[in-house]
C-alpha atoms as a PDB file:
ATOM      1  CA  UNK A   1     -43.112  30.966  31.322  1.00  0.00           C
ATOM      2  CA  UNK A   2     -42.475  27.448  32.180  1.00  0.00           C
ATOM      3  CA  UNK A   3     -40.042  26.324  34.804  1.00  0.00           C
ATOM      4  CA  UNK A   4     -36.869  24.774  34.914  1.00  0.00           C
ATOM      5  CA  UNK A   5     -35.786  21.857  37.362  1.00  0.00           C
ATOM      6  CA  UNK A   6     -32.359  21.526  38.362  1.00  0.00           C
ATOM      7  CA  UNK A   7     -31.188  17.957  39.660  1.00  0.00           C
ATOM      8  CA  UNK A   8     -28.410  19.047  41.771  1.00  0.00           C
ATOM      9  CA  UNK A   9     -26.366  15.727  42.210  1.00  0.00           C
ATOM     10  CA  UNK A  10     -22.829  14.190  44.120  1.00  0.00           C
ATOM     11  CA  UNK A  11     -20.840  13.037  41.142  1.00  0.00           C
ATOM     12  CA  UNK A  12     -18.276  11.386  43.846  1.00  0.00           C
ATOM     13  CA  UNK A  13     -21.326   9.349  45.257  1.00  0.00           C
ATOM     14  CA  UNK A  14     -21.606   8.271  41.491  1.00  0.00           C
ATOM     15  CA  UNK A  15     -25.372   9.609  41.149  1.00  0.00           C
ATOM     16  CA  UNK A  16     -25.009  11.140  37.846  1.00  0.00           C
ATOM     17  CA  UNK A  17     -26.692   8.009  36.101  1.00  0.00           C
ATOM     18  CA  UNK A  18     -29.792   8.423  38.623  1.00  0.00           C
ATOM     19  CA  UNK A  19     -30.010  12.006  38.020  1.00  0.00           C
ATOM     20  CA  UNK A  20     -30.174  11.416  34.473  1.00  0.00           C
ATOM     21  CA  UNK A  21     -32.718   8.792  34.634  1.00  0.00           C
ATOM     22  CA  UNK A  22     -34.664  11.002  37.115  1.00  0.00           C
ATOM     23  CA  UNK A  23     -33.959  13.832  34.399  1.00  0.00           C
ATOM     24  CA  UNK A  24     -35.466  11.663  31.408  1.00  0.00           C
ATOM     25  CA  UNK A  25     -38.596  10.846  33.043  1.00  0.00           C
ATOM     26  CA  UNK A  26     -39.654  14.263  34.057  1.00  0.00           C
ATOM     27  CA  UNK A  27     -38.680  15.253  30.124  1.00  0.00           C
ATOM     28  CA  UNK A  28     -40.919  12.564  28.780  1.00  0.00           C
ATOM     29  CA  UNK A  29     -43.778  12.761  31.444  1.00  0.00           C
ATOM     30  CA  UNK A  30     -43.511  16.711  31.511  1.00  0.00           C
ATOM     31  CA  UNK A  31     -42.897  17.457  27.961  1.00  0.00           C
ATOM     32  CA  UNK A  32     -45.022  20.412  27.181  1.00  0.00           C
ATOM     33  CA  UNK A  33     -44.840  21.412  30.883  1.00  0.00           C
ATOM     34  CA  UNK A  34     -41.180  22.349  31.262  1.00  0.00           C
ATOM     35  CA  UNK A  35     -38.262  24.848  29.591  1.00  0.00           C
ATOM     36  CA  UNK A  36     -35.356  22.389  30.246  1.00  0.00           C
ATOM     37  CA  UNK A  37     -34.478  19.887  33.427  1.00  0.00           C
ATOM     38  CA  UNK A  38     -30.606  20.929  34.110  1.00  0.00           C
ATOM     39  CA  UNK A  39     -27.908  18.493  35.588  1.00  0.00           C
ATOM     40  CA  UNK A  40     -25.773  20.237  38.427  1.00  0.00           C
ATOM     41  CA  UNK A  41     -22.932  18.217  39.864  1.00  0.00           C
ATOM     42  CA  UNK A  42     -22.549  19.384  43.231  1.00  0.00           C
ATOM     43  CA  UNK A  43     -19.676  20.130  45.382  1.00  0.00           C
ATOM     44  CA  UNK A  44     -21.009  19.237  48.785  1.00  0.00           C
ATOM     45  CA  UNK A  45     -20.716  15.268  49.033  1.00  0.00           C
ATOM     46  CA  UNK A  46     -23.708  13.559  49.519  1.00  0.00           C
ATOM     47  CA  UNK A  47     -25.763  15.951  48.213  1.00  0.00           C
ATOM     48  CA  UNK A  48     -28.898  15.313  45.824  1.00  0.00           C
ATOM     49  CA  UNK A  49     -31.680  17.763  45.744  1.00  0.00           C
ATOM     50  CA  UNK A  50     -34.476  18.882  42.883  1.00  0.00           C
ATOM     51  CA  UNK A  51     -35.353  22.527  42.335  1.00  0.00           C
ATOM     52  CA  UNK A  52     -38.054  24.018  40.315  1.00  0.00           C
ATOM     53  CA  UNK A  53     -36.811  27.400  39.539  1.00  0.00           C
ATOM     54  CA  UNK A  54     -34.995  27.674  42.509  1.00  0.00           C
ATOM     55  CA  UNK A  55     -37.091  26.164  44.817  1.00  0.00           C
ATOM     56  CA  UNK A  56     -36.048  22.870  46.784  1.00  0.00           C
ATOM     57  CA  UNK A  57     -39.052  20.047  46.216  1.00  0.00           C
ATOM     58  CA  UNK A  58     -36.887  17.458  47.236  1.00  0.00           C
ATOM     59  CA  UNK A  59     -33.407  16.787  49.193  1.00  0.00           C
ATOM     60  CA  UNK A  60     -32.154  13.030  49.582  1.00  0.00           C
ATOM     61  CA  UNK A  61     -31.197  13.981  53.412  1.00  0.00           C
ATOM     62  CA  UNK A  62     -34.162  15.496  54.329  1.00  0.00           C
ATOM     63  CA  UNK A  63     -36.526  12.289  52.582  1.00  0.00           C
ATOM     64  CA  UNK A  64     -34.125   9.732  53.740  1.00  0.00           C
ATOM     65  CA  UNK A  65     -33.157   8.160  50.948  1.00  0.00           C
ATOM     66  CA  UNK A  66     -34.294   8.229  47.094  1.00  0.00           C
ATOM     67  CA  UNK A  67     -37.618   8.605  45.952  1.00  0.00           C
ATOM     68  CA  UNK A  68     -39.344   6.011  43.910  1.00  0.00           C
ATOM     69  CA  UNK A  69     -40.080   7.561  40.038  1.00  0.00           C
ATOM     70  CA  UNK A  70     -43.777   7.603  40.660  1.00  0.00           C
ATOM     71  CA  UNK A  71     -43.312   9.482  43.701  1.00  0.00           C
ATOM     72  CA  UNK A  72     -41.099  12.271  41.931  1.00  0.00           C
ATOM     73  CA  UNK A  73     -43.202  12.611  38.928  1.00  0.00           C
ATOM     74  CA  UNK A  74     -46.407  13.254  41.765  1.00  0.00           C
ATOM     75  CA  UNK A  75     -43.891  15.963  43.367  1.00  0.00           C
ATOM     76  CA  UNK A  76     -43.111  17.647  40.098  1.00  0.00           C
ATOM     77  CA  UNK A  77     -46.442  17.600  39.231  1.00  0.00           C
ATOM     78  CA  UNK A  78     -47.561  18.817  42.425  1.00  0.00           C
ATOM     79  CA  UNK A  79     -45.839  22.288  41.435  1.00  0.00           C
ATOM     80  CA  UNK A  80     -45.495  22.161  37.855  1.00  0.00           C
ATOM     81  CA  UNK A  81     -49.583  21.362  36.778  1.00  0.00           C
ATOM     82  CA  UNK A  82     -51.306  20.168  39.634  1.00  0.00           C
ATOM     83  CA  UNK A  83     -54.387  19.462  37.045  1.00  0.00           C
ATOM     84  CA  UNK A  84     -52.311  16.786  35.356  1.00  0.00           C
ATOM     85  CA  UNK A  85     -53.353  12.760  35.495  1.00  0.00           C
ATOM     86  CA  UNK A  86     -50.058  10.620  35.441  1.00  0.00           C
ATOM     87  CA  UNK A  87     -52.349   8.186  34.724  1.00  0.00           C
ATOM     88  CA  UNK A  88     -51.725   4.798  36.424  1.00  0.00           C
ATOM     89  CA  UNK A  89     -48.555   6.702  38.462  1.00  0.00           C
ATOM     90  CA  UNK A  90     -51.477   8.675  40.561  1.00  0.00           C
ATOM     91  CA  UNK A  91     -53.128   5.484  41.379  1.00  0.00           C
ATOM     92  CA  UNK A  92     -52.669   3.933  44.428  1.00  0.00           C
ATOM     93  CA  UNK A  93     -50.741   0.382  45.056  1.00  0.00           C
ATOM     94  CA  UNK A  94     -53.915  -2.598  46.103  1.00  0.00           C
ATOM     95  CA  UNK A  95     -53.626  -3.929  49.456  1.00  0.00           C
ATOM     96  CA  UNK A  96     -54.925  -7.283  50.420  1.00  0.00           C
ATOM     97  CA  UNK A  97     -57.652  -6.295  52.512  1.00  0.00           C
ATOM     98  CA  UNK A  98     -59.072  -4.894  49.170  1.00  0.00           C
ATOM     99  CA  UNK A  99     -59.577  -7.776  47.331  1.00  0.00           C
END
């Protein structure tokens, strides 16, 4: 069966743009992966965490902020297909020194 992820989200801290955002790229990047991705306001401020099925992969306290896209796809993917290339997403920014 495929899984679920639930954005859980603070609708007073005015995230429910973000979690939609958040909500459309895992839809279009996880398409034949995933049942649904659910919006959940929540009703602790502050709060902002992703489940799949049930289980916490990210909370906004605990990571200190928000992740970047490419770094939530890579988390998703991590439990959803770890098999899957995200193409240039998995790839890893150039430094300097490597030129």
């Amino acid at each position: 069966m495929k899984p679920t992820i639930t954005i859980e989200y603070c609708p007073r801290c005015n995230w429910l743009l973000r979690s939609a955002y958040m909500a459309q790229e895992l839809l279009t990047t996880f398409a034949d992966d995933l049942k649904a991705v659910t919006l959940q306001p929540s009703e602790v401020n502050g709060d902002f965490h992703i489940s799949v099925n049930d289980k916490k992969i990210f909370d906004r306290k605990d990571y200190g902020g928000f992740p970047e896209i490419k770094e939530l796809k890579q988390m998703v993917r991590d439990v959803v297909s770890p098999g899957k290339s995200l193409g240039h997403a998995d790839t890893k920014p150039h430094h300097i020194d490597d030129i």
